[in-house]
PDB file of N, CA and C in Angstrom:
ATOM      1  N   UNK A   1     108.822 102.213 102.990  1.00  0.00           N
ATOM      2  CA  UNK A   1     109.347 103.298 103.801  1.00  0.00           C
ATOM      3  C   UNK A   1     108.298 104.412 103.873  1.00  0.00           C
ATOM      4  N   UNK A   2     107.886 104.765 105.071  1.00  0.00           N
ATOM      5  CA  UNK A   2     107.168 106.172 105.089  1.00  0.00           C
ATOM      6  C   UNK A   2     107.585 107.451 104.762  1.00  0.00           C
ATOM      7  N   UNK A   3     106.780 108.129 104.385  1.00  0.00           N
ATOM      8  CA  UNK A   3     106.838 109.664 104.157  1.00  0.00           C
ATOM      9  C   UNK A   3     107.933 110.186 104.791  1.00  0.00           C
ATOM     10  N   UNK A   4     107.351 110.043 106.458  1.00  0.00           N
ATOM     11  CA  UNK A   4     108.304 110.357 107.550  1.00  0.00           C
ATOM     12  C   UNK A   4     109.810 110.096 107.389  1.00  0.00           C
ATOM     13  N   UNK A   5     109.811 109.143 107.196  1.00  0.00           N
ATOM     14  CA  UNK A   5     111.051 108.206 107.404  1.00  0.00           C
ATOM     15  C   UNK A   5     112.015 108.655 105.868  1.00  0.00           C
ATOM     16  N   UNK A   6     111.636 108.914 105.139  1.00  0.00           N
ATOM     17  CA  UNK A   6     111.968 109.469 103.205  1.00  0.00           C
ATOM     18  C   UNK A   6     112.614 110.599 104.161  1.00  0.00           C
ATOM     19  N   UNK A   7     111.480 111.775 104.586  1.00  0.00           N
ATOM     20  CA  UNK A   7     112.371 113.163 104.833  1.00  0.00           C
ATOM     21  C   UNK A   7     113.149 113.147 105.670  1.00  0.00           C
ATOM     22  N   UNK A   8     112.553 112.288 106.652  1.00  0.00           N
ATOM     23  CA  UNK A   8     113.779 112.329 107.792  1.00  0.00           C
ATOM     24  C   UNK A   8     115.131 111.872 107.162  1.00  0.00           C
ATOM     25  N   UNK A   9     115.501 110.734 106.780  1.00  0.00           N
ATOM     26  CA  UNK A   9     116.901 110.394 105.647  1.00  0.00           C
ATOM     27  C   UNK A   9     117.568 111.962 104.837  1.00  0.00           C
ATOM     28  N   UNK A  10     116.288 112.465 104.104  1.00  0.00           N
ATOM     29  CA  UNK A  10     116.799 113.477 103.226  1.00  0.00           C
ATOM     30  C   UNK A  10     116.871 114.619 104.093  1.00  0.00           C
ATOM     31  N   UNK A  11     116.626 114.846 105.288  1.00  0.00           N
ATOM     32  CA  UNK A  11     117.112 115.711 106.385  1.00  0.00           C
ATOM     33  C   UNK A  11     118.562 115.644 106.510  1.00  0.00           C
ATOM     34  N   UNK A  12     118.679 114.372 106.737  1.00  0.00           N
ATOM     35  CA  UNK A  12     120.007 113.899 107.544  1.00  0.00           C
ATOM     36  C   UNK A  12     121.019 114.085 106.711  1.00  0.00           C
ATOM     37  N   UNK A  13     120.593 113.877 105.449  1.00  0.00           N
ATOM     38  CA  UNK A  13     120.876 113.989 104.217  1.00  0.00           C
ATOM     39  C   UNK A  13     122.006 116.023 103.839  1.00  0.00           C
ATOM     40  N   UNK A  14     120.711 116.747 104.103  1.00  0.00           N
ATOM     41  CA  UNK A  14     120.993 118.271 104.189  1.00  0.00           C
ATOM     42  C   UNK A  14     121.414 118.522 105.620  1.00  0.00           C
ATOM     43  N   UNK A  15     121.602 117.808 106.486  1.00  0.00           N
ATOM     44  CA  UNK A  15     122.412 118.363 107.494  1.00  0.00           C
ATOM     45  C   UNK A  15     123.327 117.966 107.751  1.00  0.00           C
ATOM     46  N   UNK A  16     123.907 116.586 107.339  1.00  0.00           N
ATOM     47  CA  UNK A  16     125.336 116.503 106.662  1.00  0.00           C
ATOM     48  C   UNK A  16     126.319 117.353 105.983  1.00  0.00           C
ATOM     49  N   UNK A  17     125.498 117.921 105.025  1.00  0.00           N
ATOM     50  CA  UNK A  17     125.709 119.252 103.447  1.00  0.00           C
ATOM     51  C   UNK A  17     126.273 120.441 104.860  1.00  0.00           C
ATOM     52  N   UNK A  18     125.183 120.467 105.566  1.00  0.00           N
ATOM     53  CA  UNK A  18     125.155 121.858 106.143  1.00  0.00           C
ATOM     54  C   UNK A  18     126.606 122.287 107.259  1.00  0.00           C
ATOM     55  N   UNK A  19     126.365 120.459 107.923  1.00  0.00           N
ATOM     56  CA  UNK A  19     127.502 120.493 109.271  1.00  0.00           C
ATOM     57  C   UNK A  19     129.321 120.976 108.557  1.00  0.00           C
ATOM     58  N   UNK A  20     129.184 120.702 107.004  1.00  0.00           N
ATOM     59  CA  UNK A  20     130.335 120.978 106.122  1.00  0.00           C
ATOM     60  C   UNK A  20     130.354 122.587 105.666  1.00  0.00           C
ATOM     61  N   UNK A  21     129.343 123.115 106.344  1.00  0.00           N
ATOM     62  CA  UNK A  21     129.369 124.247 105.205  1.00  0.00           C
ATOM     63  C   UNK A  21     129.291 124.556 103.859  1.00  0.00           C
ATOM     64  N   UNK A  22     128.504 123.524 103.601  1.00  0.00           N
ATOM     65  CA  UNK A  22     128.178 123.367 101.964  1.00  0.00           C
ATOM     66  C   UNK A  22     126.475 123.657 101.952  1.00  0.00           C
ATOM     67  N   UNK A  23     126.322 125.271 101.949  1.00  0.00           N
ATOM     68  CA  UNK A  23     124.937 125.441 102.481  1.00  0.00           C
ATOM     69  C   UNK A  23     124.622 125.396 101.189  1.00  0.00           C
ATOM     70  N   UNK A  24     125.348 126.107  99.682  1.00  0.00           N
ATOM     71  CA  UNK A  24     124.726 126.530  98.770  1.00  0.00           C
ATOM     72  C   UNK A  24     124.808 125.051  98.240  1.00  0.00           C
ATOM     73  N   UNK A  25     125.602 123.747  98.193  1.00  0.00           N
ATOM     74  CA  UNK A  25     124.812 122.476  97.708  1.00  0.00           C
ATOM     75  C   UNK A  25     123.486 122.153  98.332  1.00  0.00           C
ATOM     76  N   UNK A  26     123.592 122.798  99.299  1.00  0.00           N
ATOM     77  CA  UNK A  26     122.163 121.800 100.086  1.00  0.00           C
ATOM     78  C   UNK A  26     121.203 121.903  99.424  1.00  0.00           C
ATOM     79  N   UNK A  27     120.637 123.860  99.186  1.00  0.00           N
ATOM     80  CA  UNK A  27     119.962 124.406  98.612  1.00  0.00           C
ATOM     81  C   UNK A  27     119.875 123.685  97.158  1.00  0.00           C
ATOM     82  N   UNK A  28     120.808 123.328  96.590  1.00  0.00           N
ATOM     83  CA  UNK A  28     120.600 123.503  95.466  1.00  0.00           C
ATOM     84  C   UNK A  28     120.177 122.128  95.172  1.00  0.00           C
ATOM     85  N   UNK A  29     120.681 120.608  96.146  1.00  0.00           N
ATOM     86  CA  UNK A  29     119.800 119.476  96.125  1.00  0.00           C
ATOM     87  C   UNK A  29     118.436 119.483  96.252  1.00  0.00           C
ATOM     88  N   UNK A  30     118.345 120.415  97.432  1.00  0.00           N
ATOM     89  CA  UNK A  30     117.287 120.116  97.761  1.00  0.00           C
ATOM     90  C   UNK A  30     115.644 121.172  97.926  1.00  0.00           C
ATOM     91  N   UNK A  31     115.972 122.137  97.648  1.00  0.00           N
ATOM     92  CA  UNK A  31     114.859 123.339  97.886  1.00  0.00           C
ATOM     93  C   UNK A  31     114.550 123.329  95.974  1.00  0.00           C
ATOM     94  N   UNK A  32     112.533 122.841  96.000  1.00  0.00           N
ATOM     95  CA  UNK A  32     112.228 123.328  95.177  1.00  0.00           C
ATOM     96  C   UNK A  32     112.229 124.513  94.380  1.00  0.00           C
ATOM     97  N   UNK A  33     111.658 124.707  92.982  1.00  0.00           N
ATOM     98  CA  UNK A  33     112.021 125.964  92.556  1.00  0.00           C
ATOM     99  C   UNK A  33     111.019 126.859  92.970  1.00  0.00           C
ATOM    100  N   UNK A  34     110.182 126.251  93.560  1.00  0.00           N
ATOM    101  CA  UNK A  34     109.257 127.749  94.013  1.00  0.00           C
ATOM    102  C   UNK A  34     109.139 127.660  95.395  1.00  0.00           C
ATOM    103  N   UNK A  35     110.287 127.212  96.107  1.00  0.00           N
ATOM    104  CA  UNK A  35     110.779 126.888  97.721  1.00  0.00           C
ATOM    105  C   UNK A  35     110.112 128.188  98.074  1.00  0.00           C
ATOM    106  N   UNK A  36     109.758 128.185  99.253  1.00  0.00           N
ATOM    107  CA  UNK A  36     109.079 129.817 100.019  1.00  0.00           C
ATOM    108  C   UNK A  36     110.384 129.633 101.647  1.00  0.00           C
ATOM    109  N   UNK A  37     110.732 130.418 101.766  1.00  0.00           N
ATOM    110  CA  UNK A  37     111.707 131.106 102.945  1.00  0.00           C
ATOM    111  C   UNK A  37     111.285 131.825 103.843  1.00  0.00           C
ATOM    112  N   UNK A  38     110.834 132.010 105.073  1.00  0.00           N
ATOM    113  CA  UNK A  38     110.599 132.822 106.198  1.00  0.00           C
ATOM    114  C   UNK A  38     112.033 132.418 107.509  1.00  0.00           C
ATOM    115  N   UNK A  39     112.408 133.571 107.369  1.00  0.00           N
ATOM    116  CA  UNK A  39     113.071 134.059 108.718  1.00  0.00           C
ATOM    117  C   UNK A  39     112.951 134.829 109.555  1.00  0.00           C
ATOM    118  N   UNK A  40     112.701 134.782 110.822  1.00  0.00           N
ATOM    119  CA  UNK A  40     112.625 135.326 111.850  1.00  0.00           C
ATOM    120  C   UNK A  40     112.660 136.807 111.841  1.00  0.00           C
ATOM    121  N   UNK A  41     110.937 137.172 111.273  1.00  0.00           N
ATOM    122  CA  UNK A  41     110.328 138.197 111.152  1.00  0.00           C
ATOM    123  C   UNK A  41     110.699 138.904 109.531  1.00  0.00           C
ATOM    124  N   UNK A  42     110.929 138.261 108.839  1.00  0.00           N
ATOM    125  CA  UNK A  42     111.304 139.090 107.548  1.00  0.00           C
ATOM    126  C   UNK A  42     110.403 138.549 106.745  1.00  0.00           C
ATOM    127  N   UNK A  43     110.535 139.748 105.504  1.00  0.00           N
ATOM    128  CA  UNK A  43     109.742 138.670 104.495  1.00  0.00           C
ATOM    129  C   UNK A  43     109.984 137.826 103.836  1.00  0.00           C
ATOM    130  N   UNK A  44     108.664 137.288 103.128  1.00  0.00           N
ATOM    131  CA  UNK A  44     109.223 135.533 102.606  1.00  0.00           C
ATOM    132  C   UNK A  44     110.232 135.623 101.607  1.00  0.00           C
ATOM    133  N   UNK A  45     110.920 134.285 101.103  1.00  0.00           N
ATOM    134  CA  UNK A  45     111.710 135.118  99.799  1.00  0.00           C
ATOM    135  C   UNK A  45     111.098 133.914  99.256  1.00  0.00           C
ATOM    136  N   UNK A  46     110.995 134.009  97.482  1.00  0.00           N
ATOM    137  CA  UNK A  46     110.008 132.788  97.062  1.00  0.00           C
ATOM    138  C   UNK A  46     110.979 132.917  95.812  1.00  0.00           C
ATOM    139  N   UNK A  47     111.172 131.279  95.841  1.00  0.00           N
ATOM    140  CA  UNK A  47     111.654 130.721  94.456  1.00  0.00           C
ATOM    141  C   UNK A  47     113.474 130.350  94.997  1.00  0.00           C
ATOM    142  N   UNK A  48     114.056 129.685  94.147  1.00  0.00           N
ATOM    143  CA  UNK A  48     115.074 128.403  94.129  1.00  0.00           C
ATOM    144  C   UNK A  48     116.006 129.758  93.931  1.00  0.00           C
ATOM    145  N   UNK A  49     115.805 130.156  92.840  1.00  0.00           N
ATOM    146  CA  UNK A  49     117.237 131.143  92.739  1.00  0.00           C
ATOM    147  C   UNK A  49     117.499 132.012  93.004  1.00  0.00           C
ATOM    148  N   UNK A  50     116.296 132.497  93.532  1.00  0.00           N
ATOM    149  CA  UNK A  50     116.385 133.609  94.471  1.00  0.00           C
ATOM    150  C   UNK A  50     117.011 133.850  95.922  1.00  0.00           C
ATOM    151  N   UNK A  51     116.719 132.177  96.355  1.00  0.00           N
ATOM    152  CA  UNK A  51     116.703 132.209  97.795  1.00  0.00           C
ATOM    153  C   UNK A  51     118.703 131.612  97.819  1.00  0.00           C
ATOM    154  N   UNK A  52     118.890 130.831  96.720  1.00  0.00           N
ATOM    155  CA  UNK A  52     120.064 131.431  96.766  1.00  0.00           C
ATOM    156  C   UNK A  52     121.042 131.721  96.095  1.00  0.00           C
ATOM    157  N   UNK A  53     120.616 133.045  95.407  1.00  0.00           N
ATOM    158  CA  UNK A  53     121.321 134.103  95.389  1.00  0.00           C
ATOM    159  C   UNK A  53     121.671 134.811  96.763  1.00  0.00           C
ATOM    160  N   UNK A  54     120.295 135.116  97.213  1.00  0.00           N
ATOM    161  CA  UNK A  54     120.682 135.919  98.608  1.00  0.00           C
ATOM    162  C   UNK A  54     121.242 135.226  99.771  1.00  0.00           C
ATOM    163  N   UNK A  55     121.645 133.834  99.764  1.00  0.00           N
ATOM    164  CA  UNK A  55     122.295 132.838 100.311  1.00  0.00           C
ATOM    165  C   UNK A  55     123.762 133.708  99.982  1.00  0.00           C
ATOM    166  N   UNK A  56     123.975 133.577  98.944  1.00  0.00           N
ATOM    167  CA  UNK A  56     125.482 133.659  97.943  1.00  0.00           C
ATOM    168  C   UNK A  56     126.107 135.190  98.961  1.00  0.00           C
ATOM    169  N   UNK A  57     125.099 135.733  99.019  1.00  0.00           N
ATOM    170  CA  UNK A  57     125.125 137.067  98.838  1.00  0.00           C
ATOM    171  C   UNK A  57     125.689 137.470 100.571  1.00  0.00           C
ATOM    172  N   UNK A  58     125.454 136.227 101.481  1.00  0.00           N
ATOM    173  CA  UNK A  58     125.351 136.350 102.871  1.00  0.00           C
ATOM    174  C   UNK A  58     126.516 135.687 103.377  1.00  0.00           C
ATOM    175  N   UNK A  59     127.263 134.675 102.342  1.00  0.00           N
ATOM    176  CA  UNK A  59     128.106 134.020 102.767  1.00  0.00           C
ATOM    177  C   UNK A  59     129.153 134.919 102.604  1.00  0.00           C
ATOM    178  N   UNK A  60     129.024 135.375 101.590  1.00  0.00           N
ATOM    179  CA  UNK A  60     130.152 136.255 100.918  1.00  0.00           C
ATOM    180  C   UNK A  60     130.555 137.470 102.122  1.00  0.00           C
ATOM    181  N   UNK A  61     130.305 137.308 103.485  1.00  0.00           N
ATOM    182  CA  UNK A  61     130.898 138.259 104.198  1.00  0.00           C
ATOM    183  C   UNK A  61     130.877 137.325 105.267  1.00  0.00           C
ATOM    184  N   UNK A  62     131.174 136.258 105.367  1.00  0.00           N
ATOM    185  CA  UNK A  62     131.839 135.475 106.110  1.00  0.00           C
ATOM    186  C   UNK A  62     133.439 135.311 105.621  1.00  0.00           C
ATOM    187  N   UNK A  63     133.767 135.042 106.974  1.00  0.00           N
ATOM    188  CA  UNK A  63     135.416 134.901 106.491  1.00  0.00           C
ATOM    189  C   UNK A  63     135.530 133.996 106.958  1.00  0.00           C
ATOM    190  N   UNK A  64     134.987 133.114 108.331  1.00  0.00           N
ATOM    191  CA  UNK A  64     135.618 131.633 108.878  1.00  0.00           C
ATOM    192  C   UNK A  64     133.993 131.199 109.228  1.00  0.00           C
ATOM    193  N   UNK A  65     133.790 129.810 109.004  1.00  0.00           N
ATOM    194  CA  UNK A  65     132.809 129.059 108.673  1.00  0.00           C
ATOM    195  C   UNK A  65     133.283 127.978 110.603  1.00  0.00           C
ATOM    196  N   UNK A  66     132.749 127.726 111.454  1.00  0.00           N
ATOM    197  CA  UNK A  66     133.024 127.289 112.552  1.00  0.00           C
ATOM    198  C   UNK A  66     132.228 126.074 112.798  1.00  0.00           C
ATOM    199  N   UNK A  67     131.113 126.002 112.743  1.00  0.00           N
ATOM    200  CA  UNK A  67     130.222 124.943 112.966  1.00  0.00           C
ATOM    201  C   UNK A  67     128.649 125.153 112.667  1.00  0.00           C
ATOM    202  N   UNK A  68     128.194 124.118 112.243  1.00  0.00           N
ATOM    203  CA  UNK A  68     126.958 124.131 111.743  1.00  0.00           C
ATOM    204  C   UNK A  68     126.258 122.840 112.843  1.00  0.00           C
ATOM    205  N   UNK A  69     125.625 123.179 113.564  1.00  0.00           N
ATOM    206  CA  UNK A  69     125.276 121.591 114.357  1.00  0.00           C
ATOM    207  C   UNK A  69     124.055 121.357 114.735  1.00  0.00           C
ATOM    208  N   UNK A  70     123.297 120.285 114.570  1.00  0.00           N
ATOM    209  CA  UNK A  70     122.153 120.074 114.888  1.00  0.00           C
ATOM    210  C   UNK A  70     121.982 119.168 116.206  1.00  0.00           C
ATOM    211  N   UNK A  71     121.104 119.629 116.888  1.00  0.00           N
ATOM    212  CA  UNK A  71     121.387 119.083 117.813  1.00  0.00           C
ATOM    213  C   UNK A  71     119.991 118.288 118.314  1.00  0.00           C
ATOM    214  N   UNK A  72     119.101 118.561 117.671  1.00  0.00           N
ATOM    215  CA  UNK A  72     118.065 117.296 117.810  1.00  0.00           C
ATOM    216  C   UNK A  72     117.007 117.553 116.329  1.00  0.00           C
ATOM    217  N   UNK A  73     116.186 116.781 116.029  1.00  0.00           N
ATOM    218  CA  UNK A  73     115.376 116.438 114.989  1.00  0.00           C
ATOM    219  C   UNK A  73     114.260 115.534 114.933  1.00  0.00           C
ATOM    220  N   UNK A  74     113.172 115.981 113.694  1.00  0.00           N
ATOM    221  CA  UNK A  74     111.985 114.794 114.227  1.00  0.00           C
ATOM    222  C   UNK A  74     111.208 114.553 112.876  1.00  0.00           C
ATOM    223  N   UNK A  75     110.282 114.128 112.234  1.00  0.00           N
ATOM    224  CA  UNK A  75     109.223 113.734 111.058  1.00  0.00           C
ATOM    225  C   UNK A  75     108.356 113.611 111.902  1.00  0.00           C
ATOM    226  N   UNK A  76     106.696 114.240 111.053  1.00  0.00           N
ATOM    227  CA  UNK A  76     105.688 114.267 110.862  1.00  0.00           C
ATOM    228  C   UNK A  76     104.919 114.228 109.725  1.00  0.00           C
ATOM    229  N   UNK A  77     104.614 113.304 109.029  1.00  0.00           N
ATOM    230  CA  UNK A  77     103.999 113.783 107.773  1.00  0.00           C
ATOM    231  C   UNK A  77     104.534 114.269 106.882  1.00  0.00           C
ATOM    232  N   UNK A  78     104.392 115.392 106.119  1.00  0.00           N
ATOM    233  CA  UNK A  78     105.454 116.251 105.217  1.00  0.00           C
ATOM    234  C   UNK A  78     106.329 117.275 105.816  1.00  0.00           C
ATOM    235  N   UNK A  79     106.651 116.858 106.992  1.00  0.00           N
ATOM    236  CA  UNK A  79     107.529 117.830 107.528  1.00  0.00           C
ATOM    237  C   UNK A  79     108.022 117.585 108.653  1.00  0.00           C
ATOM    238  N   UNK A  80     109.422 118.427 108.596  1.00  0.00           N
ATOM    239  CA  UNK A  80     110.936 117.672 109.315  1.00  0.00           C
ATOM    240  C   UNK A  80     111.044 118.962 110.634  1.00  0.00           C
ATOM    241  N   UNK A  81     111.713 118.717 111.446  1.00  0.00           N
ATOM    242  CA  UNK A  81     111.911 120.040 112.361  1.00  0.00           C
ATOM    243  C   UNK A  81     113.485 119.439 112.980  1.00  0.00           C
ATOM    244  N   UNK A  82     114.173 120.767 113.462  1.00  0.00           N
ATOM    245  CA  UNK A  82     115.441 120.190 113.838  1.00  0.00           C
ATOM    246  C   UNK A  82     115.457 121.927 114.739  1.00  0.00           C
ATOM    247  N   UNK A  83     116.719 121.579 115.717  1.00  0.00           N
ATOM    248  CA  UNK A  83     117.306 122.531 116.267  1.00  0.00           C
ATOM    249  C   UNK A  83     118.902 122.707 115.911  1.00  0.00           C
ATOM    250  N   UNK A  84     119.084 123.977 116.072  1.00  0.00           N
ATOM    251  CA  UNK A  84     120.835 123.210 115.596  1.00  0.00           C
ATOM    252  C   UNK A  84     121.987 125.042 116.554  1.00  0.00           C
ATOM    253  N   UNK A  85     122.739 124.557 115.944  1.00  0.00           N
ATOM    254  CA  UNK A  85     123.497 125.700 116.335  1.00  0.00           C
ATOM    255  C   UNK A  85     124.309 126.492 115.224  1.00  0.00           C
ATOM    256  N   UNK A  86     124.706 127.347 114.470  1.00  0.00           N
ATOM    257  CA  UNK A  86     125.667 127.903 113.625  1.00  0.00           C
ATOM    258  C   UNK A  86     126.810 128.626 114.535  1.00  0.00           C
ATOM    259  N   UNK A  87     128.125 128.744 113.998  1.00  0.00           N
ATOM    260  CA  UNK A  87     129.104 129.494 114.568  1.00  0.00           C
ATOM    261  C   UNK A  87     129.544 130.042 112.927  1.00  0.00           C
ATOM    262  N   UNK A  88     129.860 131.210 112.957  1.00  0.00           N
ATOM    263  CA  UNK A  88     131.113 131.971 111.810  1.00  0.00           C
ATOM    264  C   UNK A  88     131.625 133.109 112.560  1.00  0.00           C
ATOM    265  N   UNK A  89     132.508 133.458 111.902  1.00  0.00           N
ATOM    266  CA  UNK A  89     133.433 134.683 111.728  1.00  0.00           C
ATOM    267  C   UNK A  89     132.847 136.010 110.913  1.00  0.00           C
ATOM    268  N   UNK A  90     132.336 136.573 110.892  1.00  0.00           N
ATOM    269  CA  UNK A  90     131.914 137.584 109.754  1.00  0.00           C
ATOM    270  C   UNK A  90     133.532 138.360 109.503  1.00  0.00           C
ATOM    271  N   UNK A  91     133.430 139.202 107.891  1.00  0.00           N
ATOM    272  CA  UNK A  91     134.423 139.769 107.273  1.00  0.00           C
ATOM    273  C   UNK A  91     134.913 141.178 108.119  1.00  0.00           C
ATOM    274  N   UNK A  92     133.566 141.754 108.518  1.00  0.00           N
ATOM    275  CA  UNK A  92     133.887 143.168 109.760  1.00  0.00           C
ATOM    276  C   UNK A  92     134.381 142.417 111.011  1.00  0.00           C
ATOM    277  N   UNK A  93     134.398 141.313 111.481  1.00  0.00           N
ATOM    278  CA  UNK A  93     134.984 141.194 112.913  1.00  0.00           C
ATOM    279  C   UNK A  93     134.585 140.637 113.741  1.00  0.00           C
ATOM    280  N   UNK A  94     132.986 140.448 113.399  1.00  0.00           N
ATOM    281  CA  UNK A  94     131.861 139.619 114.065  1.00  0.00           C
ATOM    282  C   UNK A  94     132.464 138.102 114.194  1.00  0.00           C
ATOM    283  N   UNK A  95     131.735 137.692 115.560  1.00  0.00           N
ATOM    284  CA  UNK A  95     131.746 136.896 115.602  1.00  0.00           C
ATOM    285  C   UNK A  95     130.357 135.752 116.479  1.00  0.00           C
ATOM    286  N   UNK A  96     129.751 135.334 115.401  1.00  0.00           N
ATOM    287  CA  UNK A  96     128.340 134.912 115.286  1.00  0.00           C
ATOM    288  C   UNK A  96     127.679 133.770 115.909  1.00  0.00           C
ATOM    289  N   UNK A  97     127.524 133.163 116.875  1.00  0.00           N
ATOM    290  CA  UNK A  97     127.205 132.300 117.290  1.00  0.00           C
ATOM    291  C   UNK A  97     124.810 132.712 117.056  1.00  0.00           C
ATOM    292  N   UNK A  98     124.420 131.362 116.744  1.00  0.00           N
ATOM    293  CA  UNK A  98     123.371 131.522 116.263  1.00  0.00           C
ATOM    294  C   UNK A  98     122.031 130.010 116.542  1.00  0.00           C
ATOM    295  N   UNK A  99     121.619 130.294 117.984  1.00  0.00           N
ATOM    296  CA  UNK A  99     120.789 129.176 117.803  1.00  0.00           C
ATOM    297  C   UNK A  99     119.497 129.620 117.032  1.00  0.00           C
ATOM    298  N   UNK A 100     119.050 128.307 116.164  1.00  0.00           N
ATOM    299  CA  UNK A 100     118.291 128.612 115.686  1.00  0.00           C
ATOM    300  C   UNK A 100     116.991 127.005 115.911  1.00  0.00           C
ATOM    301  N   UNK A 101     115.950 127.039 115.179  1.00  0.00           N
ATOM    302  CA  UNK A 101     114.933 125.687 114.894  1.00  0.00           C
ATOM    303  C   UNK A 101     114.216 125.759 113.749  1.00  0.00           C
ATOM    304  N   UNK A 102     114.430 125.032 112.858  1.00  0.00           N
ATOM    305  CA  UNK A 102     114.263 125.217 111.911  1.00  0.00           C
ATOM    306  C   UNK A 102     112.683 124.224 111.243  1.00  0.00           C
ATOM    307  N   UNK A 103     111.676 124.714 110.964  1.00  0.00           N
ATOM    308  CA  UNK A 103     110.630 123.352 110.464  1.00  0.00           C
ATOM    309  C   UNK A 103     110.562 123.834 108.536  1.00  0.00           C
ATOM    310  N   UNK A 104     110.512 122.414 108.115  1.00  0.00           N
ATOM    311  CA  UNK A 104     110.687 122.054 106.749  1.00  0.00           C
ATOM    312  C   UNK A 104     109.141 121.447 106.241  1.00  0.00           C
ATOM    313  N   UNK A 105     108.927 121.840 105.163  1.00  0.00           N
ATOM    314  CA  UNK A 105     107.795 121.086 104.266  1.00  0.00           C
ATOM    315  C   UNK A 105     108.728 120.283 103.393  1.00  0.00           C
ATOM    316  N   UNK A 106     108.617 119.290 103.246  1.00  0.00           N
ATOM    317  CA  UNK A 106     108.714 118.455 101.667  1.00  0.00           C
ATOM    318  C   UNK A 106     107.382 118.123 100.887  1.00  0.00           C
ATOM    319  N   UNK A 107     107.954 118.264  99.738  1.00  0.00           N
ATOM    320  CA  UNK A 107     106.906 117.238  98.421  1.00  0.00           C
ATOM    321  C   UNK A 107     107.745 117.076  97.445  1.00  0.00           C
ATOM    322  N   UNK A 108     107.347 115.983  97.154  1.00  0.00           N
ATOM    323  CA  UNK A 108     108.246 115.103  96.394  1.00  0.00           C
ATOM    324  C   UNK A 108     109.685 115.062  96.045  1.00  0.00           C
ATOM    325  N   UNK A 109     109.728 114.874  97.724  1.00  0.00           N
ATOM    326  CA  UNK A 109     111.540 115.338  97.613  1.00  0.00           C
ATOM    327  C   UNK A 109     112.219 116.281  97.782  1.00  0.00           C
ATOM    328  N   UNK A 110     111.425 117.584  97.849  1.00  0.00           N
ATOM    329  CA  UNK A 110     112.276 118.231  97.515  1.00  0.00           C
ATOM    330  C   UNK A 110     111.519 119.357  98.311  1.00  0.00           C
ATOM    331  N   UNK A 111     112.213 120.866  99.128  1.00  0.00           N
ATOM    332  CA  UNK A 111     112.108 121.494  99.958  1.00  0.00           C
ATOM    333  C   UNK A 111     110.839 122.759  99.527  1.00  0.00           C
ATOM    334  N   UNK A 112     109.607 122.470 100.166  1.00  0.00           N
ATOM    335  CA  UNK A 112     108.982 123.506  99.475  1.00  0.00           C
ATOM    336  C   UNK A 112     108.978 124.854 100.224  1.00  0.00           C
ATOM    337  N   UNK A 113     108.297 124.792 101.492  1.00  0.00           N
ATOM    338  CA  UNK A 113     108.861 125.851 102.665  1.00  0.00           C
ATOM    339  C   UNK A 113     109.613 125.794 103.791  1.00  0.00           C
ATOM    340  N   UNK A 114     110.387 126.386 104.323  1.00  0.00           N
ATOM    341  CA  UNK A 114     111.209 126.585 105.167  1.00  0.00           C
ATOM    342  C   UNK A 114     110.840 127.736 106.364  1.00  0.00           C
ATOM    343  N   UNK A 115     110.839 127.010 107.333  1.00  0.00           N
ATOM    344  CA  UNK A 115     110.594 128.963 108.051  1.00  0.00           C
ATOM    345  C   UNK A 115     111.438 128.458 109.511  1.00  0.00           C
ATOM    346  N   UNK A 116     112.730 129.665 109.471  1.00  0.00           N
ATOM    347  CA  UNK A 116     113.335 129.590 110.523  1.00  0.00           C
ATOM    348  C   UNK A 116     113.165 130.163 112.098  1.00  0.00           C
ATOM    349  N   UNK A 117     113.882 129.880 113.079  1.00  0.00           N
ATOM    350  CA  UNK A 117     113.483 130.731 114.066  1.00  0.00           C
ATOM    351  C   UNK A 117     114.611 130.623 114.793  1.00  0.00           C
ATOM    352  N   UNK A 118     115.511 132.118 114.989  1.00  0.00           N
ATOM    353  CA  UNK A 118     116.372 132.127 115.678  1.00  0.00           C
ATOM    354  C   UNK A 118     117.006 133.047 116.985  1.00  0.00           C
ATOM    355  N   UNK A 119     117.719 132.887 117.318  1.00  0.00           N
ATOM    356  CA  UNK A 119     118.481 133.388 118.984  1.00  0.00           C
ATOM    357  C   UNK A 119     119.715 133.488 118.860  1.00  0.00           C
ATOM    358  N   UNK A 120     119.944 134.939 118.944  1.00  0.00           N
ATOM    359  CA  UNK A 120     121.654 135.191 118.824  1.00  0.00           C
ATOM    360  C   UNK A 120     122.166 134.506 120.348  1.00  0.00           C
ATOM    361  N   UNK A 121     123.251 133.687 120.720  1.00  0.00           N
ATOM    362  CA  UNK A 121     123.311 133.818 121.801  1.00  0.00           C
ATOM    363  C   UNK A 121     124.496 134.638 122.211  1.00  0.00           C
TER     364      UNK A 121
END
């Protein structure tokens, strides 16, 4: 089995986790401990428990969880790319619809950087 073909599975793998709303298992299968995080213009956040804690910290003002969906995906080498969609409820009233595209590093399994890119729609 190729490289490719390993992350792509363990993609499919965390976007299963994700389409459930089980973001903080995903993380916790799968993002190394010195995982690096970039989102759409912020700074990086570096390390496993860090990234979620402030995960923990973001859900916790959600009140309804709607859909998590990916809607296409690909492998290259050590790294996965996908597009997807999020929907929630926030606790003030919001209500969040969120395209985003997401590209992934792996090594050895396991998630080293992440850097998102997203579009409120």
């Amino acid at each position: 089995m190729t490289t490719e073909t390993q992350n792509l599975a363990k993609l499919n793998n965390l976007l299963a986790l994700l389409a459930e709303g089980k973001f903080i298992d995903g993380m916790e299968a799968y993002f190394a401990d010195d995982v690096e995080i970039r989102e759409a213009g912020q700074p990086a956040k570096r390390g496993r428990d860090l990234c979620i804690a402030v995960e923990k910290a973001l859900l916790a003002g959600v009140s309804e969880f709607i859909q998590y969906t990916a809607h296409s995906k690909g492998a290259g080498g050590d790294t996965t790319f996908y597009e997807a969609t999020m929907e929630f409820k926030t606790r003030d009233g919001r209500h969040v619809v969120q395209d985003q595209a997401v590209v992934t590093t792996w090594k050895d399994g396991k998630i080293v950087n992440e850097r998102y890119y997203h579009q409120n729609a």
